[in-house]
Protein backbone atom coordinates (compact mmCIF):
# COMPACT_ATOMS: atom_id res chain seq x y z
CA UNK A 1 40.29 54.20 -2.86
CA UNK A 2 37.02 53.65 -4.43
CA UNK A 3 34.10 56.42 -3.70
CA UNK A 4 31.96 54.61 -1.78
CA UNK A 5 34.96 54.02 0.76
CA UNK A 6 36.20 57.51 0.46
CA UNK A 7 32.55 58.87 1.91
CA UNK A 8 31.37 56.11 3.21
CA UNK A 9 28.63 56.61 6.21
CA UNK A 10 28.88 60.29 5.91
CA UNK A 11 26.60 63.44 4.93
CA UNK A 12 29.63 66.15 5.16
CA UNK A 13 33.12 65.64 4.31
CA UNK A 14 35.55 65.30 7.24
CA UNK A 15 39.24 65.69 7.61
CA UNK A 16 39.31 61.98 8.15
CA UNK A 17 38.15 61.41 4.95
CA UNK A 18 40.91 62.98 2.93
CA UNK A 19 43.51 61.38 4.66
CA UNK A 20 45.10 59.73 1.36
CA UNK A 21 47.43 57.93 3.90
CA UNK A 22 44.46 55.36 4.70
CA UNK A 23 44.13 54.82 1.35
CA UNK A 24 44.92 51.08 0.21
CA UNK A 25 47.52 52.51 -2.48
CA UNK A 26 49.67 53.28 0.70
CA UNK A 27 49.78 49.25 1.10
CA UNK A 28 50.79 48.19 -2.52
CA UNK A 29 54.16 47.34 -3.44
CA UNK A 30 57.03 49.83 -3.90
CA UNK A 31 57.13 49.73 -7.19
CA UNK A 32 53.71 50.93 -7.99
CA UNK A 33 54.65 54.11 -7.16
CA UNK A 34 57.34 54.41 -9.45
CA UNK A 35 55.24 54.01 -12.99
CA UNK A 36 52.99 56.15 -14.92
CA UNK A 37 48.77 56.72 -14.82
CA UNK A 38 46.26 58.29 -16.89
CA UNK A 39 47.93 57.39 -14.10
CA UNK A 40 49.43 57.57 -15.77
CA UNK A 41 49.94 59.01 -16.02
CA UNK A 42 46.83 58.97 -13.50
CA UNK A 43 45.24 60.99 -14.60
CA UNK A 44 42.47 63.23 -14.14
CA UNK A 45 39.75 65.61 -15.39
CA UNK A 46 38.41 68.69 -14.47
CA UNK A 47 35.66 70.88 -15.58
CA UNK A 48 34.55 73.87 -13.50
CA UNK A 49 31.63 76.03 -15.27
CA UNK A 50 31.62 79.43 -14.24
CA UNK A 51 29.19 82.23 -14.74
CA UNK A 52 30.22 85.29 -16.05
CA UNK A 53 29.95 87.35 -12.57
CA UNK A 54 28.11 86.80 -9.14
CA UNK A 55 28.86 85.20 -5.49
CA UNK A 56 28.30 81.65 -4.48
CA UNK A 57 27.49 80.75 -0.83
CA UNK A 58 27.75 76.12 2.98
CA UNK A 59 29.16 72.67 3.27
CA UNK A 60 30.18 69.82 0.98
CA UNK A 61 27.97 66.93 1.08
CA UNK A 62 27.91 63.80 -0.52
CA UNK A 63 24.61 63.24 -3.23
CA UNK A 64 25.58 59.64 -5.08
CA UNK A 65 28.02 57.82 -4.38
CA UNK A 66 29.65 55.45 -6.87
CA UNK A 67 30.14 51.97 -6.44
CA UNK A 68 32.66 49.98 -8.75
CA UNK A 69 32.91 46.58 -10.56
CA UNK A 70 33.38 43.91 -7.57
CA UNK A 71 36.92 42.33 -8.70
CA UNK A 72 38.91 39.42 -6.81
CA UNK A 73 42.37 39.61 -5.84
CA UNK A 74 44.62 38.10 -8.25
CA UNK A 75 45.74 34.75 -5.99
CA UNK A 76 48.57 33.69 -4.20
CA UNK A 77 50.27 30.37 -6.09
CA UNK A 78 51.33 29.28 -2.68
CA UNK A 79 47.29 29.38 -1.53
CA UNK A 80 45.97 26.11 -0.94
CA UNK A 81 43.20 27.22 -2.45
CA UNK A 82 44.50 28.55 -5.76
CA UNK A 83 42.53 26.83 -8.26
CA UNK A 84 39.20 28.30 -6.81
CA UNK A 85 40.60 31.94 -6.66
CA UNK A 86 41.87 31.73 -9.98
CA UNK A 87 38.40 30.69 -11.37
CA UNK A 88 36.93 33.12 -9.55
CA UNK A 89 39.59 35.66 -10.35
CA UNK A 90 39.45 34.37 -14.27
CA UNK A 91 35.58 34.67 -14.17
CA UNK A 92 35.96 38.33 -13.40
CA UNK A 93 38.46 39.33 -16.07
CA UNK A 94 36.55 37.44 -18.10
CA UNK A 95 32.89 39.57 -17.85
CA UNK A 96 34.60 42.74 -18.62
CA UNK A 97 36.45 41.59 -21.72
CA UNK A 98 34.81 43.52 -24.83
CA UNK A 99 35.18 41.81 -28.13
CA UNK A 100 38.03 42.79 -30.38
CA UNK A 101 37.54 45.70 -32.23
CA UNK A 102 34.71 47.81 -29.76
CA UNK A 103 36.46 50.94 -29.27
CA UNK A 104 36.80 50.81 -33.40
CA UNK A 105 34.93 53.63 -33.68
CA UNK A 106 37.39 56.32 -31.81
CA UNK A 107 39.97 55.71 -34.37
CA UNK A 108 39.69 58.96 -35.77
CA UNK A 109 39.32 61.12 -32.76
CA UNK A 110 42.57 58.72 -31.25
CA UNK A 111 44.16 60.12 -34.92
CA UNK A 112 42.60 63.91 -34.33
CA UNK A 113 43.95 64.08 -30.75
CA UNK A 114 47.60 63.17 -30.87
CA UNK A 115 48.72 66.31 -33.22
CA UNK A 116 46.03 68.27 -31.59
CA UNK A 117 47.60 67.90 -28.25
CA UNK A 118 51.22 66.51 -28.20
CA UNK A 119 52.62 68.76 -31.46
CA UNK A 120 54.31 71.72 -29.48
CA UNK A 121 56.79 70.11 -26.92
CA UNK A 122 59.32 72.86 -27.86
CA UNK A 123 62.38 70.97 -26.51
CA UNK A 124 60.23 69.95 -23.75
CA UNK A 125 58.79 66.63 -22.32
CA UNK A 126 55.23 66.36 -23.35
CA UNK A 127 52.42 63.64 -22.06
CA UNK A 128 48.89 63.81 -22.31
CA UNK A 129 46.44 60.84 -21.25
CA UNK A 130 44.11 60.38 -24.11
CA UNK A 131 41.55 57.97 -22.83
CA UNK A 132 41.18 60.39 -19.88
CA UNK A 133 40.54 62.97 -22.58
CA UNK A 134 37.93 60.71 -24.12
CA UNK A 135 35.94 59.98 -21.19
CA UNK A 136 35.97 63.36 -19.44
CA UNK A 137 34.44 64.65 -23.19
CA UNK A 138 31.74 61.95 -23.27
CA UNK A 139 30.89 63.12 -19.81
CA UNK A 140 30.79 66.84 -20.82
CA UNK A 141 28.51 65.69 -23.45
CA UNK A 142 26.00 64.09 -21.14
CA UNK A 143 26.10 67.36 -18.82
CA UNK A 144 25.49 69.80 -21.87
CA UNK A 145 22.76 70.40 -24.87
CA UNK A 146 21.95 71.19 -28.29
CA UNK A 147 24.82 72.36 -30.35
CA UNK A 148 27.26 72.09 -27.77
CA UNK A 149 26.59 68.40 -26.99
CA UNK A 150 26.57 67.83 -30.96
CA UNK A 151 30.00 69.33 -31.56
CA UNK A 152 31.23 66.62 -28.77
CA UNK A 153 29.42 63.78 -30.28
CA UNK A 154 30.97 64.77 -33.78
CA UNK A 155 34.18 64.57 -32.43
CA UNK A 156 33.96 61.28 -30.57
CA UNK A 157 32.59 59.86 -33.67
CA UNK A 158 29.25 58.99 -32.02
CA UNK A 159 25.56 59.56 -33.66
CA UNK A 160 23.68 60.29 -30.34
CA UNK A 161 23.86 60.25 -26.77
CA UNK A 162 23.00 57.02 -26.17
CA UNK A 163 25.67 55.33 -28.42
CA UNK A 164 28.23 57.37 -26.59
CA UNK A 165 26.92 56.92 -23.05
CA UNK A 166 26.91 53.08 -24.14
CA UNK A 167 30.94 52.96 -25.45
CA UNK A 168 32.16 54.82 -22.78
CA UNK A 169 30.73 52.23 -20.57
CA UNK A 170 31.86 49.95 -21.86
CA UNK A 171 35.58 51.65 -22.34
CA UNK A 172 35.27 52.03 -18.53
CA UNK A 173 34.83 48.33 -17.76
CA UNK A 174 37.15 47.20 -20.37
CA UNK A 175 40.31 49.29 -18.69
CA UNK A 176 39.27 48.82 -15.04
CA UNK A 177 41.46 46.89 -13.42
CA UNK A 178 42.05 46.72 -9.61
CA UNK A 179 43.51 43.32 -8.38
CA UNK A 180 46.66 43.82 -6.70
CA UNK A 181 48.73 42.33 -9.56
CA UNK A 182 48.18 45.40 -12.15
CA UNK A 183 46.43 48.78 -11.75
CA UNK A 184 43.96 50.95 -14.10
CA UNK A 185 41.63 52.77 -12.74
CA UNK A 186 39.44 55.54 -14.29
CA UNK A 187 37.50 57.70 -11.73
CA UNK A 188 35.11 60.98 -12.33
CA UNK A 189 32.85 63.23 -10.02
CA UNK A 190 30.92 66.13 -10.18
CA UNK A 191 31.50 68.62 -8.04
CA UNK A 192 28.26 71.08 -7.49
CA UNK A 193 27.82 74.61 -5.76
CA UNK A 194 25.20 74.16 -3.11
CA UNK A 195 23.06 76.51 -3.78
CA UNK A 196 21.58 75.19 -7.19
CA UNK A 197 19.22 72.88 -8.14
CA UNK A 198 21.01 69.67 -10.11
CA UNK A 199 19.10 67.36 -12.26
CA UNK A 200 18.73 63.93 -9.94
CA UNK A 201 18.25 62.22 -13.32
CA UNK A 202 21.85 63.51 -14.68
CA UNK A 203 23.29 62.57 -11.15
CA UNK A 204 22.13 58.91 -11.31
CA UNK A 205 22.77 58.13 -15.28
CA UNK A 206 26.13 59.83 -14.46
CA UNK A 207 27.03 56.97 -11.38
CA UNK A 208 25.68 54.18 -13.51
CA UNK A 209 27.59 54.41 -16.82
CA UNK A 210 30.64 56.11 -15.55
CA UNK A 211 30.89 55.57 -11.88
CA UNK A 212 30.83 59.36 -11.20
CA UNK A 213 30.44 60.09 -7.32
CA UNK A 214 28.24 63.65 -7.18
CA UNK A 215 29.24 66.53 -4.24
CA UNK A 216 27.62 69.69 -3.12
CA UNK A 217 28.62 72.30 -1.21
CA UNK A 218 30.24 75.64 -0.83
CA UNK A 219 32.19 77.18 -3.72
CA UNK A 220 35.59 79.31 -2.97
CA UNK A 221 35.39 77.48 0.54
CA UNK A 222 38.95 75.86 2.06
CA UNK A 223 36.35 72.75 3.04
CA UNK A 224 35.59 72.35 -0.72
CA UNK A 225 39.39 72.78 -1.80
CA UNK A 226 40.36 70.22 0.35
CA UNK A 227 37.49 67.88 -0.43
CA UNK A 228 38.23 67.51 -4.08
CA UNK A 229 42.02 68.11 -3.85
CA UNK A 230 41.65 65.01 -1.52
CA UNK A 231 39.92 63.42 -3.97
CA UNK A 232 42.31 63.49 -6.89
CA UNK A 233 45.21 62.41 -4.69
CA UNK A 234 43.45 59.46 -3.22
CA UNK A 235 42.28 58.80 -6.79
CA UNK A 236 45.73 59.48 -8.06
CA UNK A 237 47.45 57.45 -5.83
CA UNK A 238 49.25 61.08 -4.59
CA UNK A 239 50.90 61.14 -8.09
CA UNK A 240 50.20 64.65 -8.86
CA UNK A 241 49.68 65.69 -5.23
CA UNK A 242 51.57 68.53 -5.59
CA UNK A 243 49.56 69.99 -9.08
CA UNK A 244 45.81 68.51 -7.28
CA UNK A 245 47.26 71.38 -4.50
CA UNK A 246 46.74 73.84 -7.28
CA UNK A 247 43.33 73.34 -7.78
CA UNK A 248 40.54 76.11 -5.89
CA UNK A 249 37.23 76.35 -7.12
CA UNK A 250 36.82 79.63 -6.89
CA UNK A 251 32.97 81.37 -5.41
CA UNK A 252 31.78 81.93 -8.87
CA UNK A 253 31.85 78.49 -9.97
CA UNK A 254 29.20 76.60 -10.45
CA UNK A 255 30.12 73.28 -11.70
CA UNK A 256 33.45 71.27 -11.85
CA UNK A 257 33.78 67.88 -13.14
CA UNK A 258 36.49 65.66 -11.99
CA UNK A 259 38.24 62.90 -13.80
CA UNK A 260 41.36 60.99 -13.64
CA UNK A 261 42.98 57.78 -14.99
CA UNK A 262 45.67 55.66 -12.51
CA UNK A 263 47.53 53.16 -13.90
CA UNK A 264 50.23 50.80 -11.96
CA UNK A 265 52.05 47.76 -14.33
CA UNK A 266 54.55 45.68 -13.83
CA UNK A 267 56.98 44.78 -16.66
CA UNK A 268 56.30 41.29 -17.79
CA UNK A 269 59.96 40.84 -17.54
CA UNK A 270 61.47 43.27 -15.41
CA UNK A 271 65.00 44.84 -16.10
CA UNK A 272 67.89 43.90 -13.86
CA UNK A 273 69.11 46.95 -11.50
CA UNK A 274 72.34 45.85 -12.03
CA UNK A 275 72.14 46.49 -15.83
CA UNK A 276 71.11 50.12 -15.10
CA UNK A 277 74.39 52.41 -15.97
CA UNK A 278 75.06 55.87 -16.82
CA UNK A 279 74.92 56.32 -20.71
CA UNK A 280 74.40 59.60 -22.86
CA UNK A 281 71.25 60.69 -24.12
CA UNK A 282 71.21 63.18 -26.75
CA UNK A 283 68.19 66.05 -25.85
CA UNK A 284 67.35 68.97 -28.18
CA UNK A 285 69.22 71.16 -24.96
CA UNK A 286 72.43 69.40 -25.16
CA UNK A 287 73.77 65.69 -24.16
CA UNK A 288 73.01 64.40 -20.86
CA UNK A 289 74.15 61.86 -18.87
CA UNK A 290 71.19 59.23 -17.27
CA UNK A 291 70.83 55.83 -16.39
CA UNK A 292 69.90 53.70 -18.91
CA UNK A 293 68.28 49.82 -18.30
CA UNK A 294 68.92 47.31 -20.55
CA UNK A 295 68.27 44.33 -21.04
CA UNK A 296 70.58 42.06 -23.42
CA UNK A 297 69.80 39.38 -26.16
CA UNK A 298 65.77 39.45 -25.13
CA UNK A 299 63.41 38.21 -27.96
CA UNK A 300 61.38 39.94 -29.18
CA UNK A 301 59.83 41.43 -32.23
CA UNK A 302 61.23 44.72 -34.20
CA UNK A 303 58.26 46.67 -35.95
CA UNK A 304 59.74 49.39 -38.61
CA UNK A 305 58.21 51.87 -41.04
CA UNK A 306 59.57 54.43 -43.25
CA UNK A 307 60.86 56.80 -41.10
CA UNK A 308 60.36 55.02 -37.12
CA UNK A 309 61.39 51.65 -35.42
CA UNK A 310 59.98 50.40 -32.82
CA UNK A 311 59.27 47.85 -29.79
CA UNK A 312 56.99 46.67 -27.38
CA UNK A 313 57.11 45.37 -23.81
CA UNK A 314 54.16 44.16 -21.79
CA UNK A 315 53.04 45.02 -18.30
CA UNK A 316 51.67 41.96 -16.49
CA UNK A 317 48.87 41.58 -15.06
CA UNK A 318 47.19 44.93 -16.26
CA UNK A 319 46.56 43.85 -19.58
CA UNK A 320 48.59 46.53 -20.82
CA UNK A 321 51.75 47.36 -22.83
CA UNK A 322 54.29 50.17 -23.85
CA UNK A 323 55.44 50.72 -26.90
CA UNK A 324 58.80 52.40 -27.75
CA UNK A 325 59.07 54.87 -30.99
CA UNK A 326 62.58 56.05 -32.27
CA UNK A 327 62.09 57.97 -35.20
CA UNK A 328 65.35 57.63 -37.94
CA UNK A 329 67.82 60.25 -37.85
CA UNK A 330 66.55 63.94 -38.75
CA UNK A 331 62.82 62.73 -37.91
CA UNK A 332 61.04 64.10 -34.71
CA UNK A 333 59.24 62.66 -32.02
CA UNK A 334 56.22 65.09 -33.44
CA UNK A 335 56.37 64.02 -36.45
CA UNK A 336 55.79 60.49 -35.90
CA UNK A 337 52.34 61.80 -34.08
CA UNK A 338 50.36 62.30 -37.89
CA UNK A 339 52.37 59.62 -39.56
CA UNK A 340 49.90 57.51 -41.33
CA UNK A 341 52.39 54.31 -40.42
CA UNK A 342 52.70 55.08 -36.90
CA UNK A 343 49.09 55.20 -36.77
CA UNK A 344 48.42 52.03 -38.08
CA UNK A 345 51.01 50.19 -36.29
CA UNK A 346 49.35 51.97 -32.69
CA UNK A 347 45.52 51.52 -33.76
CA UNK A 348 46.17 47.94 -35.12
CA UNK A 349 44.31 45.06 -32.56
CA UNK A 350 46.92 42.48 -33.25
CA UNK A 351 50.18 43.91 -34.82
CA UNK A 352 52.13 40.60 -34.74
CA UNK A 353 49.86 39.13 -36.91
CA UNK A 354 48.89 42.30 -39.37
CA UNK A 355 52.07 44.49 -39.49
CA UNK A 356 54.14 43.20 -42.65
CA UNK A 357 57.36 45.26 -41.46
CA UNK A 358 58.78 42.86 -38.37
CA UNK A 359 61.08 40.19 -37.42
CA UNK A 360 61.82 38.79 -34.34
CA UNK A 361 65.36 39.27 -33.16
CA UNK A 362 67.84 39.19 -30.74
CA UNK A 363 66.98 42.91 -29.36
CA UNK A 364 70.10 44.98 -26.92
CA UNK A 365 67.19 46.97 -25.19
CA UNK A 366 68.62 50.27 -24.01
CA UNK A 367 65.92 52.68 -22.13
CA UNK A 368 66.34 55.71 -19.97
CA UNK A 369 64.97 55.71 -16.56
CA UNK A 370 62.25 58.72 -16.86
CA UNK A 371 59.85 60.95 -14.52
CA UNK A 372 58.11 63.16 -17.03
CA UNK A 373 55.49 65.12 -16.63
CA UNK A 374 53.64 68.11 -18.46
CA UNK A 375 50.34 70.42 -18.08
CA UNK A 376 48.56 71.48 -20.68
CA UNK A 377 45.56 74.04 -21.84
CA UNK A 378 43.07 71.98 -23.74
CA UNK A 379 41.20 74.54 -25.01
CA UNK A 380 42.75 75.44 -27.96
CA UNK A 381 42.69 71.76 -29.30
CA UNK A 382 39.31 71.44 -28.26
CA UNK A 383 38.10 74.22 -30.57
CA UNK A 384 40.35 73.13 -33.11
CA UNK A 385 39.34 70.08 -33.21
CA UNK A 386 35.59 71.85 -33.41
CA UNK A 387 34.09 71.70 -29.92
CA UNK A 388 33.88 75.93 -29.58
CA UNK A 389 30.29 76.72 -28.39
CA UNK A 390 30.93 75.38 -24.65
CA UNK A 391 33.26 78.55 -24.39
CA UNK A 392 31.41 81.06 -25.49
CA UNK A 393 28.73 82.54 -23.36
CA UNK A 394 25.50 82.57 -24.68
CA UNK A 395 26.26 79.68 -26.82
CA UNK A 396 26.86 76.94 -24.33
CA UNK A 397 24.44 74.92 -23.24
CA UNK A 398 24.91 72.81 -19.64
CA UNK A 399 21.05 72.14 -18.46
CA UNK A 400 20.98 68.65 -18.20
CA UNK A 401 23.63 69.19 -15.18
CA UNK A 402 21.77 72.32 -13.63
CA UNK A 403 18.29 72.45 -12.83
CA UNK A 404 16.13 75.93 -13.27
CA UNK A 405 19.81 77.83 -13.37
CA UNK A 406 18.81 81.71 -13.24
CA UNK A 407 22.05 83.04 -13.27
CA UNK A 408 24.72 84.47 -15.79
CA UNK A 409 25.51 81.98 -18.84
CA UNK A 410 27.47 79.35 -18.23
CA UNK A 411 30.15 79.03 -20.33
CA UNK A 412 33.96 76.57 -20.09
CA UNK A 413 36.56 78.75 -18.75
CA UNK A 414 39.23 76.29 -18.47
CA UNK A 415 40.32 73.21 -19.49
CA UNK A 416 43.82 71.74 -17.60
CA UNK A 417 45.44 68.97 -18.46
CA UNK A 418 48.21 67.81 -16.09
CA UNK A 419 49.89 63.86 -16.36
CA UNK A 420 52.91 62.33 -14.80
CA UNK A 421 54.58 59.09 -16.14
CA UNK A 422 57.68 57.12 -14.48
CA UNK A 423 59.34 53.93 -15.43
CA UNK A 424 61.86 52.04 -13.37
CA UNK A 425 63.69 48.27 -13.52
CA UNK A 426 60.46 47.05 -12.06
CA UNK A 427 57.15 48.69 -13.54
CA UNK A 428 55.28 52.16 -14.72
CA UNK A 429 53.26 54.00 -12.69
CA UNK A 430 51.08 57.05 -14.13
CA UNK A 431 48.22 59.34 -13.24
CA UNK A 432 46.43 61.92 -15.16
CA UNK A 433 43.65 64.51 -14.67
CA UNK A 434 42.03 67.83 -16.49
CA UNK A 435 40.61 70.34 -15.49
CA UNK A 436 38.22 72.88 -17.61
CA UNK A 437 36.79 75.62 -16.18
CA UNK A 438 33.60 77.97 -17.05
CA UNK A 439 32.93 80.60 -16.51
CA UNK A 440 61.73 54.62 -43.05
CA UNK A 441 63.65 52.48 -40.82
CA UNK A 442 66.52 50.31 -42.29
CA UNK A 443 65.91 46.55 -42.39
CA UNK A 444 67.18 45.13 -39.37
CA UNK A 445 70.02 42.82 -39.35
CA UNK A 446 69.44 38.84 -39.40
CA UNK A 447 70.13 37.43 -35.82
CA UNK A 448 70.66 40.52 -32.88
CA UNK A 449 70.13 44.32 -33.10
CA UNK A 450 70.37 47.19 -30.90
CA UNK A 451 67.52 48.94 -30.19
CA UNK A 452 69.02 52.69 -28.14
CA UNK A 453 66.92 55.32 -27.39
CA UNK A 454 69.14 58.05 -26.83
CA UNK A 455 67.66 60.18 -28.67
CA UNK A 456 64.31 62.11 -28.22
CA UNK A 457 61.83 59.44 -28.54
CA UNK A 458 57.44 58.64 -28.48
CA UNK A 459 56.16 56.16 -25.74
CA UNK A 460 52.39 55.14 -25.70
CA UNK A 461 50.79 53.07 -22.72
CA UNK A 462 48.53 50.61 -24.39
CA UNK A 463 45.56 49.25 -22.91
CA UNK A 464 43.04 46.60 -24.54
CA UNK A 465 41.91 46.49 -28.08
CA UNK A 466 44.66 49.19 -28.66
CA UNK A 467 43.36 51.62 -26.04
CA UNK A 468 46.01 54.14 -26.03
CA UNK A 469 46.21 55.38 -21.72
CA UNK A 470 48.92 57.13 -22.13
CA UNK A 471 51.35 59.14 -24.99
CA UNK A 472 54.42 61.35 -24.55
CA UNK A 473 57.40 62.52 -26.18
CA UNK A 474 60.67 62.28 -24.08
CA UNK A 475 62.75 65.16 -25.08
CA UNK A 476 64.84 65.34 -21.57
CA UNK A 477 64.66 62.11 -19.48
């Protein structure tokens, strides 16, 4: 549900307005709820700033309220009038296509973040959303100052403010998609204690370029819990309903910021349910036995590097794709996350056409139906990756979001990272969000090949111009 509908006509949140069961992502198709969002994975962000000590005090009321793209319904072939909705549905897809190569510029941090953030899965199944990352940073960066902001910028790869206000803008519209045929959906909002002055100025740039929605009320209040644990379940499509139940903002905080990624596709051709059978997959714990999809004798192209092979499918409508990693024998999933090769392959526009290892083949498809789903601290891959003074009081700056702030230093206390993926015969569905708180492969053969991933294995969720939504390592489907 978009923001304006959520709090539509209304100064103070009401019951009625977190009922995710109103929602229009109770009315799509069963399958949507079976797939992955950043949503993928939905996914989400969360930033709560905290002071170092003192009390908050009322009631949560709504200061902007977003209002997203306008984008027709992707038509019905059996409509009379077809041709007109498919202009009109064309049109739109059309005016939020960026050219090839835009998002060139977050190459490195796409490189940086991986390894930062995926590296330690321990046995374990490990997913993060990195374009929720992204975004929820360049917002961070517009709600903080001097060195604080700079140490963002560096790290997104962006000079100033402005350049990095204008590309995530622009990321924004390029992923959004929300016509009943495929699903992404980023979503932020800033959630403020009411008893402090905000910057109106920060508020509105903050709705404009990312479609942030901007709350006040009561800190450490059940009314304010509810209120933004309603939000990331409507916005998550209930995905991570039962992690969004984990979230309290506690009295002393003063700030949170809210973002999450939601992601519904479709496989471009689905897998048969009656090709799903039990099969062995070999995890780090021990073999297990899951079902398995296949799909026999499909074409389609075999990429392969030195020590990985690997496939693609598409998912419809959303402009997306997944890709499939299986690294060789006595490689891990981890390892493939620095590999120069894998990097390539992932950050290249238009692989078919650049990457000189592939052939098209025959391919015996053999994937295991998964649910993963992992939280995460960022904060030790934030500093890592250099973006310390935001957690150190004193240091941090946040007045752009906070307007003649008198109280302790504000400082980021937390900063959660929780994303669910799940792929069926029919589609992926995934959601993400974070929260941050202050206070070689052999050649193939000529004709047909199997391609089994039984063993632990790297997915990534692909959106335009090699966006990647969504990474994770399957260690136990």
């Amino acid at each position: 549900m978009k923001p304006e509908k959520l709090f539509e006509s209304m100064e103070h949140v009401d019951e009625k307005d977190l009922e995710h069961s109103e929602s229009k992502r109770a009315f799509r198709p069963w399958w949507a709820v079976a797939a992955a969002a950043a949503l993928v994975a939905v996914v989400g962000l969360g930033v709560l700033l905290r002071p170092w000590f003192g009390p908050a005090p009322l009631q949560t009321a709504a200061i902007r309220q977003a209002k997203y793209p306008e984008m027709p319904a992707y038509p019905d072939e059996n409509d009379a009038d077809f041709d007109s909705q498919w202009d009109a549905w064309w049109e739109a897809k059309q005016a939020n296509r960026q050219e090839e190569g835009f998002s060139a510029s977050l190459d490195s941090f796409w490189r940086q973040c991986l390894p930062a953030f995926l590296s330690d899965s321990q046995g374990e199944n490990v997913v993060c959303s990195p374009v929720n990352i992204y975004l929820s940073l360049a917002m961070l960066a517009e709600l903080t100052d001097g060195d604080s902001r700079e140490q963002i910028l560096d790290l997104l790869g962006s000079e100033t403010i402005e350049d990095s206000r204008d590309l995530a803008h622009r990321v924004w519209n390029s992923l959004y998609v929300d016509d009943g045929a495929g699903t992404v959906i980023p979503a932020s909002s800033l959630w403020l204690r009411e008893d402090i002055g905000y910057v109106e100025e920060t508020m509105a740039l903050l709705a404009e370029n990312y479609y942030a929605s901007s709350f006040q009320g009561e800190m450490g209040s059940a009314e304010m819990d509810q209120a933004l644990q309603g939000w990331l379940n409507d916005q998550t499509g209930g995905l991570l309903e039962r992690e969004a139940g984990d979230i309290h903002l506690s009295q002393d905080t003063v700030l949170a910021l809210a973002c999450t990624l939601y992601f519904q596709g479709k496989w471009t051709d689905e897998f048969q349910p009656g090709d799903t059978s039990p099969q062995t997959f070999h995890s780090p714990a021990g073999d297990v036995t899951v079902d398995f999809m296949h799909e026999w004798k499909g074409t389609g192209t075999y990429y392969w590097g030195d020590r990985f092979g690997a496939v693609s499918r598409g998912l419809g409508e959303s402009g997306a794709s997944m890709w499939f990693l299986l690294p060789d024998e006595g490689v891990t999933p981890e390892e493939l996350l620095s590999d120069p090769q894998v990097q390539e392959l992932l950050l290249s526009r238009e692989p078919y056409s650049t990457w000189a290892q592939q052939k098209d083949l025959l391919i015996n498809l053999a994937v295991p139906k998964f649910d993963v789903a992992s939280q995460m601290d960022l904060g030790e891959g934030m500093q890592a990756l250099g973006v310390t003074d935001v957690f150190q009081p004193g240091l941090a700056d946040f007045s752009p979001a906070t307007a003649d702030w008198e109280g302790p230093p504000l400082y980021l206390s937390q900063a959660q990272h929780n994303v669910r993926v799940t792929i069926d015969e029919e589609g992926v569905t995934a959601a993400a969000y974070t929260v941050m708180a202050a206070a070689g492969a052999a050649m193939p053969p000529e004709e047909e090949m199997d391609f089994v991933l039984d063993r632990p294995f790297l997915f990534v969720i692909q959106g335009g111009d090699a966006i990647p939504l969504f990474v994770g390592i399957v260690n136990q489907p």
